[in-house]
C-alpha atoms as a PDB file:
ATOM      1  CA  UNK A   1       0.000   0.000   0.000  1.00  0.00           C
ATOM      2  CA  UNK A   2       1.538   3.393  -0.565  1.00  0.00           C
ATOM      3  CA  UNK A   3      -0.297   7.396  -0.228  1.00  0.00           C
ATOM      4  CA  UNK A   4      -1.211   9.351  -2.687  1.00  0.00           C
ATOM      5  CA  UNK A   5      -1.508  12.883  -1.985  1.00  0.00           C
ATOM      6  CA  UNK A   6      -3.892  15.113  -4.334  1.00  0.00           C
ATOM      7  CA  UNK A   7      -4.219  18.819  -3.594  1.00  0.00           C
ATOM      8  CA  UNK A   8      -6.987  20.210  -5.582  1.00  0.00           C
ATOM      9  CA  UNK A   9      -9.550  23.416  -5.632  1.00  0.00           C
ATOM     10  CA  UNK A  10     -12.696  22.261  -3.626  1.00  0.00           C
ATOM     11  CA  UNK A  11     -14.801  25.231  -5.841  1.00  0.00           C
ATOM     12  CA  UNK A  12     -14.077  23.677  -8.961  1.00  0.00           C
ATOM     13  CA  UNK A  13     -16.718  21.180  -9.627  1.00  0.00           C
ATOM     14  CA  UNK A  14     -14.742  19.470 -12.505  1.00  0.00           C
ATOM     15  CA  UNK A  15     -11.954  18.638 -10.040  1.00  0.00           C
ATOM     16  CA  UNK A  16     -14.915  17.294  -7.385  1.00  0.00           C
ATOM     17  CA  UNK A  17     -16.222  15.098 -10.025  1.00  0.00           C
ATOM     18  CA  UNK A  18     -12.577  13.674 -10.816  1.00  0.00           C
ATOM     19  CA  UNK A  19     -12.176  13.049  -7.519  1.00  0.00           C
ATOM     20  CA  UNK A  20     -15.434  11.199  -7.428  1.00  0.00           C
ATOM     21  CA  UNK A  21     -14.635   9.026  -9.735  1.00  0.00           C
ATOM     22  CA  UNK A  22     -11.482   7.998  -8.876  1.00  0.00           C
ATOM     23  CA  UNK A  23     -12.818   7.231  -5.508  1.00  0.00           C
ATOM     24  CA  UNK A  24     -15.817   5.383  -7.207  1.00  0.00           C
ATOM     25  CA  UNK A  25     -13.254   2.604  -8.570  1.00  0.00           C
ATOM     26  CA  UNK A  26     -12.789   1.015  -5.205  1.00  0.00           C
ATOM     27  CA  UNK A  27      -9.149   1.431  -6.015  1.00  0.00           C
ATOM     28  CA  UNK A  28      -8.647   4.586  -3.600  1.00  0.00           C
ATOM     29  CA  UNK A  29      -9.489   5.365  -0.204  1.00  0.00           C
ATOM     30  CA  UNK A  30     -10.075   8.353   0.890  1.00  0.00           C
ATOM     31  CA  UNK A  31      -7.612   8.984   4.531  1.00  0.00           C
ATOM     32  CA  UNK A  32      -7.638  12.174   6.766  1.00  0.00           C
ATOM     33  CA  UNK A  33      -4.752  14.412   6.060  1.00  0.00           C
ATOM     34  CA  UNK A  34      -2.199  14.733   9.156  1.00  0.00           C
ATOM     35  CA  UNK A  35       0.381  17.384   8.785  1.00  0.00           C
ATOM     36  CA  UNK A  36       3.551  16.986   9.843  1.00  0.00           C
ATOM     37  CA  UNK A  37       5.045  18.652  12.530  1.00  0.00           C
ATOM     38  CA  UNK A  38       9.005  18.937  13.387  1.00  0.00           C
ATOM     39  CA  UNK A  39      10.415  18.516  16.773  1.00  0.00           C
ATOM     40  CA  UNK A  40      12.551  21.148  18.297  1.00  0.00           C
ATOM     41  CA  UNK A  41      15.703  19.084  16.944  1.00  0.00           C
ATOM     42  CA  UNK A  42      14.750  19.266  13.585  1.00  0.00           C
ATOM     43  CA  UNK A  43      13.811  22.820  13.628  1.00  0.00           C
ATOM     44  CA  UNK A  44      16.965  23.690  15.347  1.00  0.00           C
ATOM     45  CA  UNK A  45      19.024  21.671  12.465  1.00  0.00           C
ATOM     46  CA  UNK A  46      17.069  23.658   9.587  1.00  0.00           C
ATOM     47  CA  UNK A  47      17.836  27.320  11.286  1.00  0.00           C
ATOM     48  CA  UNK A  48      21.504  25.795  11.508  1.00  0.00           C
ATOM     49  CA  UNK A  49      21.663  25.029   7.917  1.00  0.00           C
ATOM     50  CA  UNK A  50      19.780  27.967   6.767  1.00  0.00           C
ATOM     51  CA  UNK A  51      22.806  30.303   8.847  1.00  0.00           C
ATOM     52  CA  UNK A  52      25.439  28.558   6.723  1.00  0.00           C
ATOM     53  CA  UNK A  53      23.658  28.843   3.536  1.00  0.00           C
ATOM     54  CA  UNK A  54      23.153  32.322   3.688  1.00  0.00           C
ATOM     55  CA  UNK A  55      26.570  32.999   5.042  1.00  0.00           C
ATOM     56  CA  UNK A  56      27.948  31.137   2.523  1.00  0.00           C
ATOM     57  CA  UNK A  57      25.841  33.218  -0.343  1.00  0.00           C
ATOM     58  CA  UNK A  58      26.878  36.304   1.355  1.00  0.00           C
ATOM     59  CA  UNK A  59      30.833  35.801   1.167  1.00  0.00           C
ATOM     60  CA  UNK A  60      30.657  34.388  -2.829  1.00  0.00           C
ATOM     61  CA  UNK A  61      28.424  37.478  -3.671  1.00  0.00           C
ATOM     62  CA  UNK A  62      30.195  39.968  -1.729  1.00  0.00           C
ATOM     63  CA  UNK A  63      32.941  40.406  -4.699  1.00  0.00           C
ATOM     64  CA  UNK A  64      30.005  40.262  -7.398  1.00  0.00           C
ATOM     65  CA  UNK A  65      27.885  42.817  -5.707  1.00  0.00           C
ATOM     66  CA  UNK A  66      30.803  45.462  -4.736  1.00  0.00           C
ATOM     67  CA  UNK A  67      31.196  45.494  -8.780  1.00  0.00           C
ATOM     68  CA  UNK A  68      27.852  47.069  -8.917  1.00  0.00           C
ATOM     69  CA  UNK A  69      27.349  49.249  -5.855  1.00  0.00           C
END
């Protein structure tokens, strides 16, 4: 068994009867959605990579961008 995510516009009645039908085949089930939510680790590991990415960007633009100030 694997998911299938499908985001589509609930006001648009062609993608409601697409859904329908592809429910209506008995080959998908419909599940409740359950975001996910990162621990504090995680979120602490992104900010950390972020930092280095951006100082990284700054110091191989710096040369680039004094051209043009």
């Amino acid at each position: 068994m694997c998911t299938i995510t499908l985001e589509y516009n609930p006001n648009n009645a062609l993608a409601r009867r697409k859904l329908a039908a592809l429910l209506a085949t008995g080959l998908f089930a419909k599940k409740d959605y359950i975001p996910y939510k990162p621990n504090a680790e995680e979120i602490e590991a992104h900010k950390e990579l972020r930092d280095a990415v951006m100082s990284h960007s700054r110091k191989s633009m710096s040369k680039t961008i004094a051209r043009y100030v």
